[in-house]
Protein backbone atom coordinates (compact mmCIF):
# COMPACT_ATOMS: atom_id res chain seq x y z
CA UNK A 1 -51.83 -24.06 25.26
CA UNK A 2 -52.15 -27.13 27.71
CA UNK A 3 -49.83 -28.37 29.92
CA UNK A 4 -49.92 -31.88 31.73
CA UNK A 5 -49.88 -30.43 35.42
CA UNK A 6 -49.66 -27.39 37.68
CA UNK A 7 -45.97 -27.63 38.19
CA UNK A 8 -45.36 -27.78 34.40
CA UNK A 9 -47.22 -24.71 33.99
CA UNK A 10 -45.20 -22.95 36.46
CA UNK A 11 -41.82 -23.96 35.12
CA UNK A 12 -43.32 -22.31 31.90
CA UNK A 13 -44.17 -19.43 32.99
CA UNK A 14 -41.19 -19.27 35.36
CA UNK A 15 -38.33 -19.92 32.07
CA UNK A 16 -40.95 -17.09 29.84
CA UNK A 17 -40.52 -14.71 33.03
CA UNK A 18 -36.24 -15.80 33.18
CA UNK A 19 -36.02 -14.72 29.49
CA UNK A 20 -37.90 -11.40 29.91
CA UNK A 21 -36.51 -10.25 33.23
CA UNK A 22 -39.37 -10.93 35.88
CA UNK A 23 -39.81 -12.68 38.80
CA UNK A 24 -42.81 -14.76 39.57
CA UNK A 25 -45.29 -16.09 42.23
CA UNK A 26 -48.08 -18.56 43.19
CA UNK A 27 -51.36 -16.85 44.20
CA UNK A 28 -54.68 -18.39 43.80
CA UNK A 29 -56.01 -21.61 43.41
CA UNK A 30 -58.61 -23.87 44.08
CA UNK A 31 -58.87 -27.21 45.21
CA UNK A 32 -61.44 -30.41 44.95
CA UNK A 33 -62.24 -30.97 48.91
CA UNK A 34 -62.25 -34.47 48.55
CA UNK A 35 -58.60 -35.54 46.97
CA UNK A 36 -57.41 -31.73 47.21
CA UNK A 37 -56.24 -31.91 43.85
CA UNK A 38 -55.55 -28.25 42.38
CA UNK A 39 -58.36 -27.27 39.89
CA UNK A 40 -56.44 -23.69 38.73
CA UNK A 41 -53.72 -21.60 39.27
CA UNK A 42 -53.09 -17.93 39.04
CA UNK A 43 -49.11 -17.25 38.61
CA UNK A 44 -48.46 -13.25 39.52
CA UNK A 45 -45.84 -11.26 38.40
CA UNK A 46 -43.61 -10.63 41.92
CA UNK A 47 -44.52 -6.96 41.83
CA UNK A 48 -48.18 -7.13 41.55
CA UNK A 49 -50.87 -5.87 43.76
CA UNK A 50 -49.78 -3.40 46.30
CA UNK A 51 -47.41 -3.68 49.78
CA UNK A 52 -49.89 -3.51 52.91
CA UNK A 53 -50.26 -0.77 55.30
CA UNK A 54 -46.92 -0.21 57.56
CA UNK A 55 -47.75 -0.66 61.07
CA UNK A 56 -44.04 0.18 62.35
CA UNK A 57 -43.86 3.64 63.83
CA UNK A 58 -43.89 6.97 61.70
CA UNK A 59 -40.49 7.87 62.58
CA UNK A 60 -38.51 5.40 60.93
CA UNK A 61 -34.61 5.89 60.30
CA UNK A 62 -34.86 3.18 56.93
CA UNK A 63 -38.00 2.64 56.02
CA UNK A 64 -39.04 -0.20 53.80
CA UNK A 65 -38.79 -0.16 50.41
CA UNK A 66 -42.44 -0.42 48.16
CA UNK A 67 -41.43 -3.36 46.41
CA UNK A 68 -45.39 -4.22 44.75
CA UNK A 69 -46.13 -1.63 42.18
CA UNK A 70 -49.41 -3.44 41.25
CA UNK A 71 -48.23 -4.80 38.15
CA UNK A 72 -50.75 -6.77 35.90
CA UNK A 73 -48.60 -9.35 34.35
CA UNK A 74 -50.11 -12.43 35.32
CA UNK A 75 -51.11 -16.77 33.84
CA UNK A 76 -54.33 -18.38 35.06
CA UNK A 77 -54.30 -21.68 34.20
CA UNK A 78 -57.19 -24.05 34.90
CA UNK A 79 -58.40 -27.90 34.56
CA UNK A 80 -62.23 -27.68 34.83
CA UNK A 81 -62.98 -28.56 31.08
CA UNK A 82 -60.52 -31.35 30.73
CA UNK A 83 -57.65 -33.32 32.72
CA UNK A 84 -54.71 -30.97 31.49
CA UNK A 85 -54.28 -27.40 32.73
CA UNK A 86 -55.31 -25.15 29.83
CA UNK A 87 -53.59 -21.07 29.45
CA UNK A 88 -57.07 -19.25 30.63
CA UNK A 89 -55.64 -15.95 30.44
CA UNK A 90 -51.85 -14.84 29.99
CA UNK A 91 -51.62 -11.02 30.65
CA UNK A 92 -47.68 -9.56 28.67
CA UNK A 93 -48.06 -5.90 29.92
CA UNK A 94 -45.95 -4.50 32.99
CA UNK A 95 -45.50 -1.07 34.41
CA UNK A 96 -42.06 -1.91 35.89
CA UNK A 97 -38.59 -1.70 34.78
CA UNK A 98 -37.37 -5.21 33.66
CA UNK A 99 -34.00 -6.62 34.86
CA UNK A 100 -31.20 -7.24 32.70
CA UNK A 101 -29.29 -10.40 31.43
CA UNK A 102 -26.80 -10.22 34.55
CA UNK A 103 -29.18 -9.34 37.12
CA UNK A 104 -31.71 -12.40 36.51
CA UNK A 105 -29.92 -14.76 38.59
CA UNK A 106 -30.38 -12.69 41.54
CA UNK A 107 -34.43 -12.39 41.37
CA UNK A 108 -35.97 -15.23 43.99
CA UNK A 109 -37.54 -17.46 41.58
CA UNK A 110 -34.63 -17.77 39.27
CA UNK A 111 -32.05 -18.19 42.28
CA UNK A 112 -31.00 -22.15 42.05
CA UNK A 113 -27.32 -23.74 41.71
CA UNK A 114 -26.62 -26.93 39.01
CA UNK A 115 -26.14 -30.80 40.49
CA UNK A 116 -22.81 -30.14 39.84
CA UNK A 117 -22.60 -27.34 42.10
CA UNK A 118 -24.92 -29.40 44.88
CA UNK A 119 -22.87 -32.55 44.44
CA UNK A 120 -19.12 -30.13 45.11
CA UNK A 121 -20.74 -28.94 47.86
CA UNK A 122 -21.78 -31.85 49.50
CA UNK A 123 -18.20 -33.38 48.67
CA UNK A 124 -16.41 -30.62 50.51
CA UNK A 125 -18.57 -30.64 54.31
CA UNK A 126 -17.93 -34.41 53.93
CA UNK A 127 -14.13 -34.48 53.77
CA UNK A 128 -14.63 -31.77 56.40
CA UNK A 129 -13.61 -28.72 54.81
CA UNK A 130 -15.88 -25.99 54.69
CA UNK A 131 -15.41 -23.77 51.43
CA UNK A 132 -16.96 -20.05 51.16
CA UNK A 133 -16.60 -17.16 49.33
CA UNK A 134 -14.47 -15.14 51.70
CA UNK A 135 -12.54 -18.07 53.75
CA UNK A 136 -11.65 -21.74 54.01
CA UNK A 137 -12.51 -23.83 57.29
CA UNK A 138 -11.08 -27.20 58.52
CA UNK A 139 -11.28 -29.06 61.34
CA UNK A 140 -8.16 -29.86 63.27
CA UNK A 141 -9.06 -31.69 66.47
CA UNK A 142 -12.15 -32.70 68.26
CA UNK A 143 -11.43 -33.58 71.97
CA UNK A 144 -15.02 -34.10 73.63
CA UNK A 145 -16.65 -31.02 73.29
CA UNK A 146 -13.90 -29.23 72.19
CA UNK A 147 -13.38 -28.38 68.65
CA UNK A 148 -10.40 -26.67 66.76
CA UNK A 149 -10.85 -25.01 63.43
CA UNK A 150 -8.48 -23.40 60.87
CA UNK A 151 -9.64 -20.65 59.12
CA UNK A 152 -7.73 -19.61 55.77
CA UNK A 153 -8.96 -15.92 54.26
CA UNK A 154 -9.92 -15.63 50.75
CA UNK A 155 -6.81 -15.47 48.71
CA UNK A 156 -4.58 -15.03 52.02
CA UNK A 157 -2.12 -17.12 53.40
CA UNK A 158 -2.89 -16.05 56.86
CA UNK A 159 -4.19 -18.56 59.45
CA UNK A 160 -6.87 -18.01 62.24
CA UNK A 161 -6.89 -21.05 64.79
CA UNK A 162 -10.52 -21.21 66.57
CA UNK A 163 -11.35 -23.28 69.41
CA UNK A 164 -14.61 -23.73 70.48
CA UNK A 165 -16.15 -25.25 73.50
CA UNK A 166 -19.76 -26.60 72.30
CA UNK A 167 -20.83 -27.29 76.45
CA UNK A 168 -21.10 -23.77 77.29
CA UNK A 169 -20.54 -22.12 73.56
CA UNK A 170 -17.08 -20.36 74.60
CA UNK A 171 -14.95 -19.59 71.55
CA UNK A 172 -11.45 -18.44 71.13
CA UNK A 173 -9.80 -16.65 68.11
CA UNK A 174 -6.12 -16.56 67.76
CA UNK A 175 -6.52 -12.84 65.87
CA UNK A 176 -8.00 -11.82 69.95
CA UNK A 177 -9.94 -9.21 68.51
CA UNK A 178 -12.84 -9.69 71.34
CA UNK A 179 -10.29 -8.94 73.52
CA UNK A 180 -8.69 -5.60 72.36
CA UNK A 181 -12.45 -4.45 70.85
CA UNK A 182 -15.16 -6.54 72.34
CA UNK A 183 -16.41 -7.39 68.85
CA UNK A 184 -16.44 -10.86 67.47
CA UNK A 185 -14.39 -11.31 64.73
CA UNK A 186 -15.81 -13.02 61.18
CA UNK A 187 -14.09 -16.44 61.67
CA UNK A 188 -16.10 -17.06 65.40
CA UNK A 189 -19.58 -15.86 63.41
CA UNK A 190 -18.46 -18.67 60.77
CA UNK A 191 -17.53 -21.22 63.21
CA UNK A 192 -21.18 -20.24 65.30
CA UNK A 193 -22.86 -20.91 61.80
CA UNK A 194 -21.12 -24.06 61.39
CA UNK A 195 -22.28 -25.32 64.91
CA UNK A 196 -25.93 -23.73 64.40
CA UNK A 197 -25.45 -21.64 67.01
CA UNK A 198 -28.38 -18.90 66.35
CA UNK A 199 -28.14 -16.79 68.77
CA UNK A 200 -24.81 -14.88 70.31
CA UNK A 201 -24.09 -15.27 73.82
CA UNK A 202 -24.71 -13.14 76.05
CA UNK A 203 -21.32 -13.23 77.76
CA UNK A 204 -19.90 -11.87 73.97
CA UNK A 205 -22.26 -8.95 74.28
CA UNK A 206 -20.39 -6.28 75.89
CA UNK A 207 -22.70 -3.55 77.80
CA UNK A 208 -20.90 -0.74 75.88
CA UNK A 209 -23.17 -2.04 73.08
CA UNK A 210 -26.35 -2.22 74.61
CA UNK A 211 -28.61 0.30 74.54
CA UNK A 212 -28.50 0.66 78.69
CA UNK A 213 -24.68 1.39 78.29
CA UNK A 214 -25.30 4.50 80.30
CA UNK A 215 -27.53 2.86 83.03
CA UNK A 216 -25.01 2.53 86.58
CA UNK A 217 -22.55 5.87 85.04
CA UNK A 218 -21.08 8.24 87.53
CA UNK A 219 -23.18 11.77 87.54
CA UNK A 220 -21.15 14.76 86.35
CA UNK A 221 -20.50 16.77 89.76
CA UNK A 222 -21.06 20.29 89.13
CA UNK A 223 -20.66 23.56 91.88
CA UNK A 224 -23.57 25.01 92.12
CA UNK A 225 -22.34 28.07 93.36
CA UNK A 226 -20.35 29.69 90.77
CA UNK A 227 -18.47 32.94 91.48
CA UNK A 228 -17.50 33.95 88.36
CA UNK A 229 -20.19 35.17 85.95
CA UNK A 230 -18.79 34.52 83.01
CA UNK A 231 -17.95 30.76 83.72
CA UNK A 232 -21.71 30.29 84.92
CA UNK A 233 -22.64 31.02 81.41
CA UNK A 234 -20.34 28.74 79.82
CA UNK A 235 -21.84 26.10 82.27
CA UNK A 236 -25.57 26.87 81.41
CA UNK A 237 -24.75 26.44 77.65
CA UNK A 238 -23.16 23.39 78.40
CA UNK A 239 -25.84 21.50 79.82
CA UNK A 240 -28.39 23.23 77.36
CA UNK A 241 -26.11 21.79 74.75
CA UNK A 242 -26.70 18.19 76.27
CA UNK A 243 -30.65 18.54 76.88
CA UNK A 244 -31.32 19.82 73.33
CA UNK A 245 -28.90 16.29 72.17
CA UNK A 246 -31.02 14.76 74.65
CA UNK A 247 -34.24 15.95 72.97
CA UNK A 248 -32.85 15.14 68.99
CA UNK A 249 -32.27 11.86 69.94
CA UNK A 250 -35.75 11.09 71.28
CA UNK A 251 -37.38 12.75 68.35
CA UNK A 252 -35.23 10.97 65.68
C-alpha cells in the first residue's frame, strides 16, 4: 500500500485507528538535510512504550495515572525506494482495552468539530454573544475600559450583570458571592476567559485560602499553673491531640 505523502498516511492510519477504538501518534522520522523533506514515518499507537520515571515526591495525595502500557500497535511508512510513502510494516496486535463507539470522540486524535460547527461559532463571538455549554454571555455597554456583560445560565431565566474594569482587572457580579464567601463565582471566571485574563488577581485571593492562612494568628493563652489535677490532664491531651494533627499533616 502507497500513499502520495506523509500526511495521507496519517489520516489513514488515523480513520483505521477511529474505526477500531485507538488513538494515535507521530514518533520517528527522518529527514533529507538539505530540503528537510520527510524520508519515513513511524505512527505509534498512543499507549505505546512506557511513562518515564516520576520525579515528583513519594508521598503523593493523586498520583498520576500510567497511561503507556507499551503497546505494539504501530505503521512505518517510508519513501526511500520510490517518491510515494510505501506501508513498511503495519503491526494489528494491542494489549489494551479498546474504546467503544461513544467514547471515540473523546480520544485526542479523533477530537475535531465540522465547518459547520467552526463557521456557528465564529458567527456567534461576531454578533457578540458568547454561547457555552453551561451559560450565555452578551455584551451590554463598553464605556472606556469598562465593560458590562449579561450572563444567562443554561436553561435558566436568571440574569447575572458583570462589570468589569480591564485598567486594573476589578470585576463585579450582581450574584455578590465574593462578598458573602470570598470565592469567585463562575460568570467572573467566564468573563476573565473572555478578556484573556490568565491569571487571578491577587486582590481576589483571600488569605483564608492561602496556605500561610495561619501566619500573624493570635497564640492560644494557656495558665500554666493549673490547680486542679484533673483539668491539667484534659489540657495535656489537648495539645497532644493538636501535635499528633500537627505531625499527620506533615507526613501526608
Amino acid at each position: 500500500m502507497e500513499f502520495s505523502s506523509e500526511e495521507a498516511s496519517y489520516e489513514f492510519y488515523k480513520s483505521y485507528s477511529k474505526k477500531l477504538g485507538f488513538d494515535i501518534r507521530k514518533a520517528y522520522r527522518h529527514v533529507y538535510k538539505n530540503s528537510n523533506e520527510v524520508l519515513d514515518r513511524t505512527f505509534y499507537c498512543a499507549r505505546a512504550s512506557k511513562n518515564g520515571k516520576d520525579k515528583r515526591e513519594v508521598n503523593v495525595k493523586c498520583p498520576r495515572a500510567q497511561f503507556r502500557c507499551g503497546c505494539p500497535a504501530k505503521m512505518v511508512v517510508s519513501a526511500h525506494h520510490s517518491g510515494n510513502f510505501r506501508v513498511m510494516k503495519f503491526v494489528v496486535e494491542h494489549n489494551q482495552v479498546l474504546s467503544t463507539t461513544r467514547k471515540i470522540h473523546l480520544l485526542r486524535s479523533h477530537r475535531k468539530i465540522t465547518h459547520a460547527q467552526a463557521a456557528r461559532g465564529v458567527q456567534v463571538i461576531s454578533s457578540g454573544v458568547v454561547q457555552g455549554h453551561e451559560a450565555t454571555m452578551e455584551l451590554l455597554n463598553e464605556f472606556g475600559t469598562v465593560s458590562e456583560y449579561m450572563i444567562t445560565p443554561y436553561r435558566t431565566h436568571h440574569v447575572n450583570v458583570i462589570t468589569y474594569d480591564s485598567s486594573n482587572d476589578s470585576v463585579v457580579c450582581s450574584c455578590r458571592k465574593f462578598t458573602f464567601a470570598g470565592i469567585l463565582c463562575s460568570n467572573v471566571l467566564k468573563v476573565f476567559t473572555i478578556k484573556d485574563v490568565l491569571k487571578i488577581p491577587d486582590v481576589y485571593i483571600l488569605k483564608r485560602w492561602k496556605t500561610n492562612a495561619k501566619v500573624g494568628c493570635a497564640p492560644v493563652i494557656r495558665i500554666d499553673e493549673v490547680r486542679d489535677p484533673k483539668e491539667a490532664v484534659a489540657v495535656k491531651y489537648q495539645d497532644l491531640c493538636g501535635l499528633s494533627q500537627q505531625v499527620i499533616t506533615w507526613a501526608s
